[in-house]
Structure formats: structure tokens, C-alpha cells
C-alpha atoms as a PDB file:
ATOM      1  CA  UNK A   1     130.250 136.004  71.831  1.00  0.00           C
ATOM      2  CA  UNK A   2     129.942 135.329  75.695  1.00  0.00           C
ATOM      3  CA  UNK A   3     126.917 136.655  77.158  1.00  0.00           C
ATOM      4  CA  UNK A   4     126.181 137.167  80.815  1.00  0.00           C
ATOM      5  CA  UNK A   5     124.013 134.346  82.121  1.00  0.00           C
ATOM      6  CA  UNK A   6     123.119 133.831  85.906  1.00  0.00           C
ATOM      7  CA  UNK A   7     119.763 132.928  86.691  1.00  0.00           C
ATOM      8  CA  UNK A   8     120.596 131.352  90.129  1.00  0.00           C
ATOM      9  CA  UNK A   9     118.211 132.899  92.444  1.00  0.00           C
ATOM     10  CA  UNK A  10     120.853 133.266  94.915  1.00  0.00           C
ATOM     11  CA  UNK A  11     123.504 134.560  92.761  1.00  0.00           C
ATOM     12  CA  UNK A  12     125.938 131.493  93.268  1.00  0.00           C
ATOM     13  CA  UNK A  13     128.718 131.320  90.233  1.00  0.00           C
ATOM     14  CA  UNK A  14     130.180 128.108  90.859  1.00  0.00           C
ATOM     15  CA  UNK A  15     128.757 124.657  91.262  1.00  0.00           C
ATOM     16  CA  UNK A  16     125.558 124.579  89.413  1.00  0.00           C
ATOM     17  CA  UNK A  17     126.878 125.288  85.592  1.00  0.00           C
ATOM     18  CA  UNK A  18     124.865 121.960  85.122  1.00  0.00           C
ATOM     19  CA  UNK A  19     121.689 123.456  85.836  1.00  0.00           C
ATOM     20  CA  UNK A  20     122.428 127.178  85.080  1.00  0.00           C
ATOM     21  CA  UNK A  21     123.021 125.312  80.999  1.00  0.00           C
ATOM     22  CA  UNK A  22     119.810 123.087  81.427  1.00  0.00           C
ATOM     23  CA  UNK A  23     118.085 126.194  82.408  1.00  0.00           C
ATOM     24  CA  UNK A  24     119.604 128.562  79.020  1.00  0.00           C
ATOM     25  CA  UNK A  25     119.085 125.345  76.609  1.00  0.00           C
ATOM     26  CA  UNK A  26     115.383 124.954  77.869  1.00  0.00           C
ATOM     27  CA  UNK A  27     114.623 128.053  78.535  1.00  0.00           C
ATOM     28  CA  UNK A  28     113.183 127.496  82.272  1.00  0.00           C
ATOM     29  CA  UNK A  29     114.141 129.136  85.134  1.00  0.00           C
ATOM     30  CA  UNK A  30     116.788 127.757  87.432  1.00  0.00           C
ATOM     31  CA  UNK A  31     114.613 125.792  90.024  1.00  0.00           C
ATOM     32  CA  UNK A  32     112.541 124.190  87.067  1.00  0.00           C
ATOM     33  CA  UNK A  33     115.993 122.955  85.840  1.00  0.00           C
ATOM     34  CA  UNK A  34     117.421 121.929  89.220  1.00  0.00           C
ATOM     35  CA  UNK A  35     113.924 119.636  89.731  1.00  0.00           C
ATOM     36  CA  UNK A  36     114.317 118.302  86.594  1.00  0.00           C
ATOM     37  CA  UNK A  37     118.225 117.445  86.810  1.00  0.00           C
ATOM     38  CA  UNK A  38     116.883 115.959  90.684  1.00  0.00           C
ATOM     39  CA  UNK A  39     114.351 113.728  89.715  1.00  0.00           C
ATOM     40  CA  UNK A  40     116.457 112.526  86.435  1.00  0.00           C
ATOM     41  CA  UNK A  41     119.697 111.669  89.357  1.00  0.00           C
ATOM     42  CA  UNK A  42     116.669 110.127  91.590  1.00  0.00           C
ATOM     43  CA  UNK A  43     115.809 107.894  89.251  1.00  0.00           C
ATOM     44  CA  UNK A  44     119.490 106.698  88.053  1.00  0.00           C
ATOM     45  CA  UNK A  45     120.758 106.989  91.400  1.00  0.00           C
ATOM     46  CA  UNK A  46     123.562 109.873  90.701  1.00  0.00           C
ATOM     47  CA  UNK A  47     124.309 113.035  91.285  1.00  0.00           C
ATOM     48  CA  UNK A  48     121.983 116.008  89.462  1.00  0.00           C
ATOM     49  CA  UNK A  49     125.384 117.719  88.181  1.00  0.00           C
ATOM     50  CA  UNK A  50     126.462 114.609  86.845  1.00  0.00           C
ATOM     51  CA  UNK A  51     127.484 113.873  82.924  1.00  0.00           C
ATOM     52  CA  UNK A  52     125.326 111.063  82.503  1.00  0.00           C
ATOM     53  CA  UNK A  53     122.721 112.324  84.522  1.00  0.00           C
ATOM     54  CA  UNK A  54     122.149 115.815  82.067  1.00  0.00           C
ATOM     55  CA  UNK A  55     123.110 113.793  79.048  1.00  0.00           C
ATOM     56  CA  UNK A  56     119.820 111.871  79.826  1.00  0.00           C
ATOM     57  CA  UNK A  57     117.496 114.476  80.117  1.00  0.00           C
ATOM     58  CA  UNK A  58     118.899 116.235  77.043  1.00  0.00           C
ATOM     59  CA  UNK A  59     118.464 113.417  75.060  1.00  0.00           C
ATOM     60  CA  UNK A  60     115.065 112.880  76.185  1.00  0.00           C
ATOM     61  CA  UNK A  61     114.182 116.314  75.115  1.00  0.00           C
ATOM     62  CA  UNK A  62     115.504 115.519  71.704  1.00  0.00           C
ATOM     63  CA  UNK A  63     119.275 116.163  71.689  1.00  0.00           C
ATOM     64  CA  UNK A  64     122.141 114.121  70.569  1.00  0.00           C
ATOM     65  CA  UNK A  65     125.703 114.466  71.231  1.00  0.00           C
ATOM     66  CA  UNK A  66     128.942 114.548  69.123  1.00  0.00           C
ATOM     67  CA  UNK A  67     132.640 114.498  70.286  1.00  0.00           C
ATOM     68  CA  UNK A  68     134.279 117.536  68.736  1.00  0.00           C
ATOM     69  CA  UNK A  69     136.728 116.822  66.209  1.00  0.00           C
ATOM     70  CA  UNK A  70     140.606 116.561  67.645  1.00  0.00           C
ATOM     71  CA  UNK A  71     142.043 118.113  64.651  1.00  0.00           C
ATOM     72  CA  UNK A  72     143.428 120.860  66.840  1.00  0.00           C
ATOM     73  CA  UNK A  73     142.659 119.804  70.316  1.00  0.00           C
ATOM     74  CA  UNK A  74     144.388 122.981  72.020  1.00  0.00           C
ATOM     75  CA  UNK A  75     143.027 125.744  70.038  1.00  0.00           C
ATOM     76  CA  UNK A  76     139.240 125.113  68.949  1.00  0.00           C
ATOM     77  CA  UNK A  77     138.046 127.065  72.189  1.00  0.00           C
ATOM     78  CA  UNK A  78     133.946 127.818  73.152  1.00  0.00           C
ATOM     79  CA  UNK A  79     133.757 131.124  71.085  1.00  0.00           C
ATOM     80  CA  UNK A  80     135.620 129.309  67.729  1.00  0.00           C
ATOM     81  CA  UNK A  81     132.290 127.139  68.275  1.00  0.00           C
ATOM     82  CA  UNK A  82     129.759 129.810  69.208  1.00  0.00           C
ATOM     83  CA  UNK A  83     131.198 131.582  65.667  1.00  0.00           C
ATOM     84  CA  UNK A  84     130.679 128.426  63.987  1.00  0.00           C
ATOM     85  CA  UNK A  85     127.208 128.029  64.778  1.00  0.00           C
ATOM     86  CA  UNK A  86     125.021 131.099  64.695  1.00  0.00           C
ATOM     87  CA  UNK A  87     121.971 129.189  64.362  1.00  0.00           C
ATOM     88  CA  UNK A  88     120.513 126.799  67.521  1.00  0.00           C
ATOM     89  CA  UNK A  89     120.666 125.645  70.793  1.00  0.00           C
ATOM     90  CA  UNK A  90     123.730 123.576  71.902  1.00  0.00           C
ATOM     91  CA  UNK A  91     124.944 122.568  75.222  1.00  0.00           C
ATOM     92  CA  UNK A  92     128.725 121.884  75.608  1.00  0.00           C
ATOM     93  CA  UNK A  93     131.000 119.894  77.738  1.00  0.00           C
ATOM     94  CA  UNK A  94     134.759 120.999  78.521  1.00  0.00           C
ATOM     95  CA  UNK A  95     136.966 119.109  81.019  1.00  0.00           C
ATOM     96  CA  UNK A  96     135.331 120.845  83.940  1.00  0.00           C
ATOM     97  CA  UNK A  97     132.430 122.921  83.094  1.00  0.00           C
ATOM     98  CA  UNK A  98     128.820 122.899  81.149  1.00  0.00           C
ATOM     99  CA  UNK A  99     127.667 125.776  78.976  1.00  0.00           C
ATOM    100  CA  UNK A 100     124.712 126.300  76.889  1.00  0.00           C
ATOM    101  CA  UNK A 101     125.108 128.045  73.599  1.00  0.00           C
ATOM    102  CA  UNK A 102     122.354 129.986  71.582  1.00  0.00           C
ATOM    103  CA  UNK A 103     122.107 131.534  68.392  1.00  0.00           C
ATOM    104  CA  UNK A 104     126.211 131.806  68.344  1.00  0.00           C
ATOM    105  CA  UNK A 105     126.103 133.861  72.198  1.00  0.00           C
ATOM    106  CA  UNK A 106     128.040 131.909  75.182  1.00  0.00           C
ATOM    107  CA  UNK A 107     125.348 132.057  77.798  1.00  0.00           C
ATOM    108  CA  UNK A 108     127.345 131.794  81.306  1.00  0.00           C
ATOM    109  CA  UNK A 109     127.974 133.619  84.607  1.00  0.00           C
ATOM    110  CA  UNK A 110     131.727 134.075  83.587  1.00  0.00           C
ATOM    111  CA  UNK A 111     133.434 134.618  80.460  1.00  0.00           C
ATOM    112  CA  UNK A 112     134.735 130.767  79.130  1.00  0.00           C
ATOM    113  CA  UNK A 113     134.734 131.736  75.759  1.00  0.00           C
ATOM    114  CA  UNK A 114     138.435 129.999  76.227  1.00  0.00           C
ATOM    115  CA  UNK A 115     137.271 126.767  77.065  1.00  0.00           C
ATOM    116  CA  UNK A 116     137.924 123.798  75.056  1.00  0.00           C
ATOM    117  CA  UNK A 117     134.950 121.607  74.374  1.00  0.00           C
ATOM    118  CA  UNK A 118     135.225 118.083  74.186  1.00  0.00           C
ATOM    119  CA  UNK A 119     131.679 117.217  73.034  1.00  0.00           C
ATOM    120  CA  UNK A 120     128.237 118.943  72.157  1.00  0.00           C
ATOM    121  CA  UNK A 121     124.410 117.980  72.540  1.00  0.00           C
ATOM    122  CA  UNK A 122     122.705 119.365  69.574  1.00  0.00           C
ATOM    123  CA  UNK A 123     118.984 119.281  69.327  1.00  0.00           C
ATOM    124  CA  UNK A 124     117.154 117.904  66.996  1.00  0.00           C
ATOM    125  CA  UNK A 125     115.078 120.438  64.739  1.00  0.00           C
ATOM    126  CA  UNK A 126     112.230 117.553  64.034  1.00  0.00           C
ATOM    127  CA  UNK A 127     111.684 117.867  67.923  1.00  0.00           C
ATOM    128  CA  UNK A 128     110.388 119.959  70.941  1.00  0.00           C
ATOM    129  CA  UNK A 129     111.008 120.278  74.060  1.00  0.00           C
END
């Protein structure tokens, strides 16, 4: 189920999904999540919003990503996955956009419950943040 999520401080929708799902999957606020995303594209020379550069700080907060199956590569949208897994924190990747999901709710500052995913970071239950 998609849930209204916006904690930009300045209300911005577009541009910082990134950091808006660093922020839901952590639980921070959204300036703790843009310095974090910052110093991680500092370091690797990149841009904060970045694939590789969000991938690294979620898996050094214990997550690990999976491709999504392609057994039905046009139909297994954000909210088939938010059905599928009530339980935990995930943070998901479609072809243009980053959303955190938790406890089976779409957190995001529009409703893209129709996205298609194309891979997850799942954290670890043996781990915190």
C-alpha cells in the first residue's frame, strides 16, 4: 500500500528519491541522509543520487541486493512487492526512481505503486544500522 512520504524540508518531489529512500530505510531525517549519501559520493568520486553510490552505503549498513526475478517482467509492479513482503525494510530500484519499502507500505512523495522494480536491497536481520 503506498504511503505518503516527503520529508524534504523544502517540500521538493523530484530529484532527491535517493535520499528521501535512504532517509525511510534508516529512519533519519532528510539532511542526515543527504550528508551521508555526500560524504559516501566524496569519497568514490560520484554523484550522491547515484546507484553505486547508495548501493554502498546500504550495504555498509548491512543490506544486500537481489535482481527481481524476470518471470513476468511487465507486470510484477512496487505494490505486487510491498504485498509480498509485509515484514522489513527494503529499498527498491526501478528504471528511474528509488523507493524504500516498510512493513509492506510504499513510502514515497507520489503514488509508484506501478513501478516495476528491477532489483531490491534487503537488510540483513543479524545486523543494525
Amino acid at each position: 500500500m503506498w504511503r505518503y512520504f516527503n520529508n524534504n524540508p523544502t517540500g521538493n518531489r523530484t530529484g532527491d528519491c535517493a535520499v528521501r529512500a535512504i532517509a525511510a530505510a534508516f529512519d533519519v531525517d532528510w539532511e542526515r541522509a543527504f550528508d551521508a549519501l555526500a560524504e559516501n559520493a566524496k569519497l568514490m568520486g560520484d554523484m550522491p543520487s547515484s546507484d553505486r553510490v547508495w548501493g554502498a552505503l546500504l550495504r555498509q549498513y548491512g543490506y544486500r541486493k537481489e535482481i527481481i526475478p524476470d518471470s513476468c517482467p511487465d507486470c510484477y509492479t512496487l505494490r505486487d512487492f510491498a504485498a509480498d513482503n509485509p515484514r522489513g525494510v527494503f529499498v527498491l530500484k526501478t528504471n528511474e526512481h528509488v523507493v524504500t519499502v516498510v512493513d509492506g507500505d510504499i513510502l514515497d512523495s507520489w503514488d509508484s505503486s506501478d513501478e516495476i522494480p528491477v532489483y531490491v536491497w534487503r537488510r540483513d536481520r543479524n545486523k543494525r544500522r
